[in-house]
C-alpha atoms as a PDB file:
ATOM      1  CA  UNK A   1     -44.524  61.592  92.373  1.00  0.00           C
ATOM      2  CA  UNK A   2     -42.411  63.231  94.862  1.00  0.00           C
ATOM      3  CA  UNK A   3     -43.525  61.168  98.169  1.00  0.00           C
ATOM      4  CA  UNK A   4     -41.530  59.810 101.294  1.00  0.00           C
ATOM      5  CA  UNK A   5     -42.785  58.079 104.099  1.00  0.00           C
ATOM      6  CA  UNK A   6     -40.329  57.937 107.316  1.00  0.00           C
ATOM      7  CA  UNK A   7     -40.861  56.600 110.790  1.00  0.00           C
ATOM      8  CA  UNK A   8     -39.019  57.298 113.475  1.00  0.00           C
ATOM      9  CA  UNK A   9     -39.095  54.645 116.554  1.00  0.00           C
ATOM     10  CA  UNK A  10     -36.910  55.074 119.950  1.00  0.00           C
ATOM     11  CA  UNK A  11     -37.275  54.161 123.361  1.00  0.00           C
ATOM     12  CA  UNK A  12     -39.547  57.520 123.679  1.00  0.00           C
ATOM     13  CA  UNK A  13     -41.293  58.131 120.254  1.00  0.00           C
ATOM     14  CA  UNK A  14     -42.424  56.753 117.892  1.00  0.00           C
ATOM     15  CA  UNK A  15     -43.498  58.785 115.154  1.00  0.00           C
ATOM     16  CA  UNK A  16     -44.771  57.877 111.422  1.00  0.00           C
ATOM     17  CA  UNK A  17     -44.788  61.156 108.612  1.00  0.00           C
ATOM     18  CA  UNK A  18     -45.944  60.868 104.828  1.00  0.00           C
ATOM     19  CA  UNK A  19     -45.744  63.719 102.671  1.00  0.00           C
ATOM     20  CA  UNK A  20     -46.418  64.327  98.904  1.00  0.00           C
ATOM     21  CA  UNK A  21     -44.234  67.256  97.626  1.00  0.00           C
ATOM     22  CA  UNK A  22     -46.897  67.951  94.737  1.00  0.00           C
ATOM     23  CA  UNK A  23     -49.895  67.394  97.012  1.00  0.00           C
ATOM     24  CA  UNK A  24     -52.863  69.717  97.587  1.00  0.00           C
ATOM     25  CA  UNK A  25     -52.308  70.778 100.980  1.00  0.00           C
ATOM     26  CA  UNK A  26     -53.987  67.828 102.886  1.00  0.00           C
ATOM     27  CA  UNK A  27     -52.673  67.693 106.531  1.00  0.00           C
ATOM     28  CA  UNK A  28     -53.981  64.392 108.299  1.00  0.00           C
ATOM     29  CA  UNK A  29     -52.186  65.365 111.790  1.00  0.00           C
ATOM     30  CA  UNK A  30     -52.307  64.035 115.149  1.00  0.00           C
ATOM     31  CA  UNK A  31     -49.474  64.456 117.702  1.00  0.00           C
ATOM     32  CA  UNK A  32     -52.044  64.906 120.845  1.00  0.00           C
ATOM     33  CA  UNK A  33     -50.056  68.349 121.194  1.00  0.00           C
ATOM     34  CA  UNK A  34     -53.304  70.501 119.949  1.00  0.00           C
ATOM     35  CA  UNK A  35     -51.072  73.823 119.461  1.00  0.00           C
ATOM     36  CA  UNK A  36     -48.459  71.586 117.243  1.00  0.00           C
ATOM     37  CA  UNK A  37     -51.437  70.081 114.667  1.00  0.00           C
ATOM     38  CA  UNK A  38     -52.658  73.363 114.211  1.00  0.00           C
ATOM     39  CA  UNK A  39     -49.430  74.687 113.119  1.00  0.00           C
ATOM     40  CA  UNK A  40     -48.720  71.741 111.002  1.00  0.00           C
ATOM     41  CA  UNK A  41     -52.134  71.443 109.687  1.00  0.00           C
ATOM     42  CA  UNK A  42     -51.331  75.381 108.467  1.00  0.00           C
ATOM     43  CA  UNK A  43     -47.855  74.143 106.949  1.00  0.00           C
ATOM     44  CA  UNK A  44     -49.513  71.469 104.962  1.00  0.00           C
ATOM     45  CA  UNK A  45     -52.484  74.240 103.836  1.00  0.00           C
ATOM     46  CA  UNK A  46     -49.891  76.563 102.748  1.00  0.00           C
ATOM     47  CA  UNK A  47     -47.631  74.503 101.046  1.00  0.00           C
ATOM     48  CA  UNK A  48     -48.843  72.534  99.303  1.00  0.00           C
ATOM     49  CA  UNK A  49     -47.461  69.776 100.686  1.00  0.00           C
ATOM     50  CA  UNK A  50     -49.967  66.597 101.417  1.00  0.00           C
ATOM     51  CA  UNK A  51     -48.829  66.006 105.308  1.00  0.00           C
ATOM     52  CA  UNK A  52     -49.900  62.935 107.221  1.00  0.00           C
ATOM     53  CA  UNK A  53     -48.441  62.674 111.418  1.00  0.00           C
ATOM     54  CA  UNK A  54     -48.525  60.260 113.558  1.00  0.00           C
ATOM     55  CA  UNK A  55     -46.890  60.834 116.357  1.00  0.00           C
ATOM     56  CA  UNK A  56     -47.105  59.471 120.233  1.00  0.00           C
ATOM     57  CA  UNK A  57     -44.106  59.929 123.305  1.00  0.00           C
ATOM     58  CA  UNK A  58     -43.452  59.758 126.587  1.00  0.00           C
ATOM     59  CA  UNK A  59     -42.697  63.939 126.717  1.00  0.00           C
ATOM     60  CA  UNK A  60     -43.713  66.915 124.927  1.00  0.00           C
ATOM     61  CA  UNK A  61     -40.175  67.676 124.309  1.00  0.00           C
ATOM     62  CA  UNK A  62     -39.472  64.705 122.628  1.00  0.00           C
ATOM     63  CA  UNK A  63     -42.059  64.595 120.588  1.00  0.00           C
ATOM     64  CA  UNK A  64     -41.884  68.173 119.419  1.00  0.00           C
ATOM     65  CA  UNK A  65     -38.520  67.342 118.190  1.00  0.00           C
ATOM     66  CA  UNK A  66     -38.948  64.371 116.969  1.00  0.00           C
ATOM     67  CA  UNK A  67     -41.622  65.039 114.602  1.00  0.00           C
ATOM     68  CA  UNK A  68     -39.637  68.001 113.351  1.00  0.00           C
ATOM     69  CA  UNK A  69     -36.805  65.788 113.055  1.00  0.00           C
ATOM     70  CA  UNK A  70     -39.107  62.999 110.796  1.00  0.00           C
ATOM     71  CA  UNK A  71     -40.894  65.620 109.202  1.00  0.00           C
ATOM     72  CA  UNK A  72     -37.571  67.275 107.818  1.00  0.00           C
ATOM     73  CA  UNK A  73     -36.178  63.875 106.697  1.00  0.00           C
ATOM     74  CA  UNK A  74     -39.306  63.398 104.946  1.00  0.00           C
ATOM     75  CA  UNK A  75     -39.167  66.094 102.870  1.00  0.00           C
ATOM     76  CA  UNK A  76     -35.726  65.586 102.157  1.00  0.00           C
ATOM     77  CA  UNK A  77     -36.068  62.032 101.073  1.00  0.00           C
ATOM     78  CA  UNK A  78     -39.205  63.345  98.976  1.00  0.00           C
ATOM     79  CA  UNK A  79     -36.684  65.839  97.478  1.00  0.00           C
ATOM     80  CA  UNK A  80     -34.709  62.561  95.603  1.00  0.00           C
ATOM     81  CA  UNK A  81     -31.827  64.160  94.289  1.00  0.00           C
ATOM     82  CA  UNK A  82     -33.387  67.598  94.275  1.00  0.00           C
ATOM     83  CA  UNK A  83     -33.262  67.774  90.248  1.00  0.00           C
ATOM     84  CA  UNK A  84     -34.936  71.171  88.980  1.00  0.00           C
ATOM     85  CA  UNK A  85     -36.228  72.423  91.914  1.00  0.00           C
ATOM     86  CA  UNK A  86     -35.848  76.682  92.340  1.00  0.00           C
ATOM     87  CA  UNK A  87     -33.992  75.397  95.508  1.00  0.00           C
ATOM     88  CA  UNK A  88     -34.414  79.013  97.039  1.00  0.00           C
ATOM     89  CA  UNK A  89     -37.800  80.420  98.769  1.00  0.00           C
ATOM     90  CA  UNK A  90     -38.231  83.274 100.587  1.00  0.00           C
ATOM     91  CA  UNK A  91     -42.168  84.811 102.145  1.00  0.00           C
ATOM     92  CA  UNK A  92     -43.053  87.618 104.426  1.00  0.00           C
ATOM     93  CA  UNK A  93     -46.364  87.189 106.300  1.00  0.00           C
ATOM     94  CA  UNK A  94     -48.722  88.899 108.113  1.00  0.00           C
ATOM     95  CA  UNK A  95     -50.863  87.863 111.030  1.00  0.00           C
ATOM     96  CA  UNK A  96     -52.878  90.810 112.767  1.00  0.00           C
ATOM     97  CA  UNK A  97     -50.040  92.076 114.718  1.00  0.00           C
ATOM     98  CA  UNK A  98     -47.026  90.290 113.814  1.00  0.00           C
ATOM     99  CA  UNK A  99     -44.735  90.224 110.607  1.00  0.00           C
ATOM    100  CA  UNK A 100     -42.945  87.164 110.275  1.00  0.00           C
ATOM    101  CA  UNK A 101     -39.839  86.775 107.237  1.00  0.00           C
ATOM    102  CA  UNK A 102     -38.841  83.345 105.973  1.00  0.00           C
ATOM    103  CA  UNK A 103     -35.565  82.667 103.913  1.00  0.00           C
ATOM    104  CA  UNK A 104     -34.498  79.359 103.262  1.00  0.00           C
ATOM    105  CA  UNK A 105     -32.063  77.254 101.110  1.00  0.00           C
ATOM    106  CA  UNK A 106     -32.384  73.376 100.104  1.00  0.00           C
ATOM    107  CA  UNK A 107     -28.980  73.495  99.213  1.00  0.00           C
ATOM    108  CA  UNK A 108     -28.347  70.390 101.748  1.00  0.00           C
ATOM    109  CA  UNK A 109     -26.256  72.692 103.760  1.00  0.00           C
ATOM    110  CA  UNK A 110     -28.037  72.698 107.441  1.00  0.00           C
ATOM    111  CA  UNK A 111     -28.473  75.894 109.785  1.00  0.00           C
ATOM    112  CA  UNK A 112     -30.996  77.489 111.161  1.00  0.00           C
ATOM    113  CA  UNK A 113     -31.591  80.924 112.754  1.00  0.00           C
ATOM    114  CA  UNK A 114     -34.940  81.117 115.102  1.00  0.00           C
ATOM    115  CA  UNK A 115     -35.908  84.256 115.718  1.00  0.00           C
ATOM    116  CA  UNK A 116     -39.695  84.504 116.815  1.00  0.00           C
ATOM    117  CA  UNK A 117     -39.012  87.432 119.633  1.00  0.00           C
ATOM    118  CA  UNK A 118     -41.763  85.278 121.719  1.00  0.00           C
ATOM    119  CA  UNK A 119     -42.539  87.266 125.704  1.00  0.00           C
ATOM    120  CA  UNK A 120     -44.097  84.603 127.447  1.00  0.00           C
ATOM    121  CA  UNK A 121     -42.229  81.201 128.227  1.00  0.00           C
ATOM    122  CA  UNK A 122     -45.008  79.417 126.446  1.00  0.00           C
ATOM    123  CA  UNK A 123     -47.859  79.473 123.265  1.00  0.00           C
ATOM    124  CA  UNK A 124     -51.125  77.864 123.808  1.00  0.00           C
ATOM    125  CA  UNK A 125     -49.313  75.134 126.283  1.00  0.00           C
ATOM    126  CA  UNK A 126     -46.356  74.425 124.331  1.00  0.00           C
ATOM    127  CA  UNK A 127     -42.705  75.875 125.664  1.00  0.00           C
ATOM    128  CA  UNK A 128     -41.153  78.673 123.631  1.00  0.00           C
ATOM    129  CA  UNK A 129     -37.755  76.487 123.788  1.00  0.00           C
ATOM    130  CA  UNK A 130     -39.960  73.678 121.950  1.00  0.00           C
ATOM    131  CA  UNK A 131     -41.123  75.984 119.119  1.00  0.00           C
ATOM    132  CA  UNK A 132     -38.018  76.888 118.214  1.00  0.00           C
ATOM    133  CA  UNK A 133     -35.881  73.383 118.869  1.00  0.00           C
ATOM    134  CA  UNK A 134     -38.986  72.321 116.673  1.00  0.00           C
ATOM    135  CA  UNK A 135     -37.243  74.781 113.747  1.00  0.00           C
ATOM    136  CA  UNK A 136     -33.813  73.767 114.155  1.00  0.00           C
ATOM    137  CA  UNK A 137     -34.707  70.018 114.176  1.00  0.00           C
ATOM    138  CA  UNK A 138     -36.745  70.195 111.238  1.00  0.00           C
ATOM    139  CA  UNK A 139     -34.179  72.438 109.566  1.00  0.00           C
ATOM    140  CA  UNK A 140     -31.001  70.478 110.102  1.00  0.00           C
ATOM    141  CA  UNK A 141     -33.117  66.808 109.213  1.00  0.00           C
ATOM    142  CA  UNK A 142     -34.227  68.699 106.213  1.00  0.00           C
ATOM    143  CA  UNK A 143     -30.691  69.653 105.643  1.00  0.00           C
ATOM    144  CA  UNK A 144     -31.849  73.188 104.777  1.00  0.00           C
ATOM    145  CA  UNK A 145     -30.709  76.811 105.758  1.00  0.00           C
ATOM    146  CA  UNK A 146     -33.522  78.447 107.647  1.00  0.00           C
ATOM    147  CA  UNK A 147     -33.550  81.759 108.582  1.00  0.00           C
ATOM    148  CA  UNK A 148     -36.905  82.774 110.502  1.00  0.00           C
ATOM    149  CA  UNK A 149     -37.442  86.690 112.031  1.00  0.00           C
ATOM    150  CA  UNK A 150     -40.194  88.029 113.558  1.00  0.00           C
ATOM    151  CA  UNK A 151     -40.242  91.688 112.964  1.00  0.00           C
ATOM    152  CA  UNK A 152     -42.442  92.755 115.180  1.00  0.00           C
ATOM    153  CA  UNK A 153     -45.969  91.300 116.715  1.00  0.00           C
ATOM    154  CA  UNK A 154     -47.666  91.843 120.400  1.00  0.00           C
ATOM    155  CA  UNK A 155     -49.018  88.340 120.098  1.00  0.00           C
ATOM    156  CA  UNK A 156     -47.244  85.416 120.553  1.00  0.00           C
ATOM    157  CA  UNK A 157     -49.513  82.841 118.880  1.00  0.00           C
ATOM    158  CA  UNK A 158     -49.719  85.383 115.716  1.00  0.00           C
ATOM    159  CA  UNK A 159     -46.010  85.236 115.660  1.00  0.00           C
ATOM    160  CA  UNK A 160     -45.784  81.563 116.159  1.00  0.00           C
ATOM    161  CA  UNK A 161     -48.651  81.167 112.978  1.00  0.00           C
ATOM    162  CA  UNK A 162     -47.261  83.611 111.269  1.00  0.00           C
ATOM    163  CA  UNK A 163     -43.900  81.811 111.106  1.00  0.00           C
ATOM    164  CA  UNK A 164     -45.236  78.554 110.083  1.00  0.00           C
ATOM    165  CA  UNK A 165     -47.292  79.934 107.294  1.00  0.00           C
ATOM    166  CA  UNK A 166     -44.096  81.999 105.921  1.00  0.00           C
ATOM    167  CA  UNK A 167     -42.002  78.667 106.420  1.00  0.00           C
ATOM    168  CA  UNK A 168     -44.547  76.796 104.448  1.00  0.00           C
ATOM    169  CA  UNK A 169     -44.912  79.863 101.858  1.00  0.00           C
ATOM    170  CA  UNK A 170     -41.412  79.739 101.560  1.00  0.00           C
ATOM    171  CA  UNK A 171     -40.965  75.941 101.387  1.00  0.00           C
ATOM    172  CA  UNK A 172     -43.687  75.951  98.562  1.00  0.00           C
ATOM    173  CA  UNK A 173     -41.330  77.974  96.589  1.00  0.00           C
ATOM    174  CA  UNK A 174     -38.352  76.305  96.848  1.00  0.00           C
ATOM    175  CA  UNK A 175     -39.324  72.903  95.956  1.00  0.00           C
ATOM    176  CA  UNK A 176     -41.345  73.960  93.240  1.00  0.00           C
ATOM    177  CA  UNK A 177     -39.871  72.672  89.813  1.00  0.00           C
ATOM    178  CA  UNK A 178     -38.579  74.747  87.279  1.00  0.00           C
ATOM    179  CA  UNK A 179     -39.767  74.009  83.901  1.00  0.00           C
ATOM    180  CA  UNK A 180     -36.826  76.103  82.648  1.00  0.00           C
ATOM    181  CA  UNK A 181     -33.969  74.353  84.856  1.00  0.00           C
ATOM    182  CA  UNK A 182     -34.729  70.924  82.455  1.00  0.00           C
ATOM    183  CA  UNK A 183     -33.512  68.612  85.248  1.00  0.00           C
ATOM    184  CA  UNK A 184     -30.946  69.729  85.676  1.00  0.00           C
ATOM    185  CA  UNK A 185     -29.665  70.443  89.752  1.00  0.00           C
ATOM    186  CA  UNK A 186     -30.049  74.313  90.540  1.00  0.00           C
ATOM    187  CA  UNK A 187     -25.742  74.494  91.866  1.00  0.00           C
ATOM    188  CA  UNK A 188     -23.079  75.352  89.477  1.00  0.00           C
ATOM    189  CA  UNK A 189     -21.378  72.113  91.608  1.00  0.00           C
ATOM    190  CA  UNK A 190     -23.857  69.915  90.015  1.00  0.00           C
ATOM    191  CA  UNK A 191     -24.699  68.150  92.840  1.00  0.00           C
ATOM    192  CA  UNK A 192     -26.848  68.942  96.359  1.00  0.00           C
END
């Protein structure tokens, strides 16, 4: 089983994150940030990916990125040595108004490009700045390329949702194994 369990404890966090790569979706989340379960309860539906958060801190902002940061480290340990995965995923979603694209790459190269084209300065209580530090900290622990667009949406929390259910979409994809890769790792390098 593809599984990882990573805690994270500093002088203003302490956060705890299990996943199962070849789960059945099960989120088990609680970060006291009500807008950040939801979306991580939606990553876990859509993926795939059995996801279990606990998470307590002395500020939002900390805590945001510091369960993106054991989150992504998770997954990445759960990844081993990333042996027949597709490696690639790409999803475009819908959510009433908004369009959201997803591209990503578990290449082990990190970057990540955040582009939810939010108005207001905050979703359902939770900064803008937080949502997407929440991306790039989860991207570069992950040490995957993310690329995340909004096309267009009136509604922030649709764009927000959207986003996370095209990252977990995507996600799903790319760590899938390839019965016709035969273990082998998906780079002409040979290595991730």
């Amino acid at each position: 089983m593809r599984e990882a369990t990573v805690n994270r404890k500093t002088a203003e966090t302490n956060v705890k994150v299990k996943v199962n790569l070849d789960g059945e979706g099960k989120g088990e989340i609680n970060t006291d940030i009500r807008f950040l379960d939801h979306m991580l309860k939606t990553l876990s539906k859509h993926s795939l990916i059995d996801i279990s958060v606990s998470a307590e801190g002395d500020l939002e902002h900390h805590l945001i990125e510091d369960v993106g940061l054991t989150l992504g480290e998770a997954i990445l340990k759960a990844l081993g040595n990333k042996e027949g995965i597709f490696r690639f995923g790409s999803s475009l979603v819908p959510m009433d108004d908004a369009l959201v694209s997803v591209s990503l790459d578990c290449g082990g190269r990190p970057y990540a490009k955040i582009d939810l084209k939010l108005e207001g300065e905050e979703v359902e209580g939770v900064k803008k700045q937080d949502i997407t530090h929440f991306f790039v900290s989860f991207a570069n622990s992950a040490q995957i390329n993310l690329h995340i667009n909004t096309i267009y949406g009136e509604n922030d929390h649709h764009k927000v949702e959207a986003a996370f259910k095209a990252l977990a979409i995507a996600l799903r994809k790319a760590i899938e194994v390839d019965s016709r890769r035969k273990g082998e790792i998906p780079s002409i390098k040979g290595g991730l």
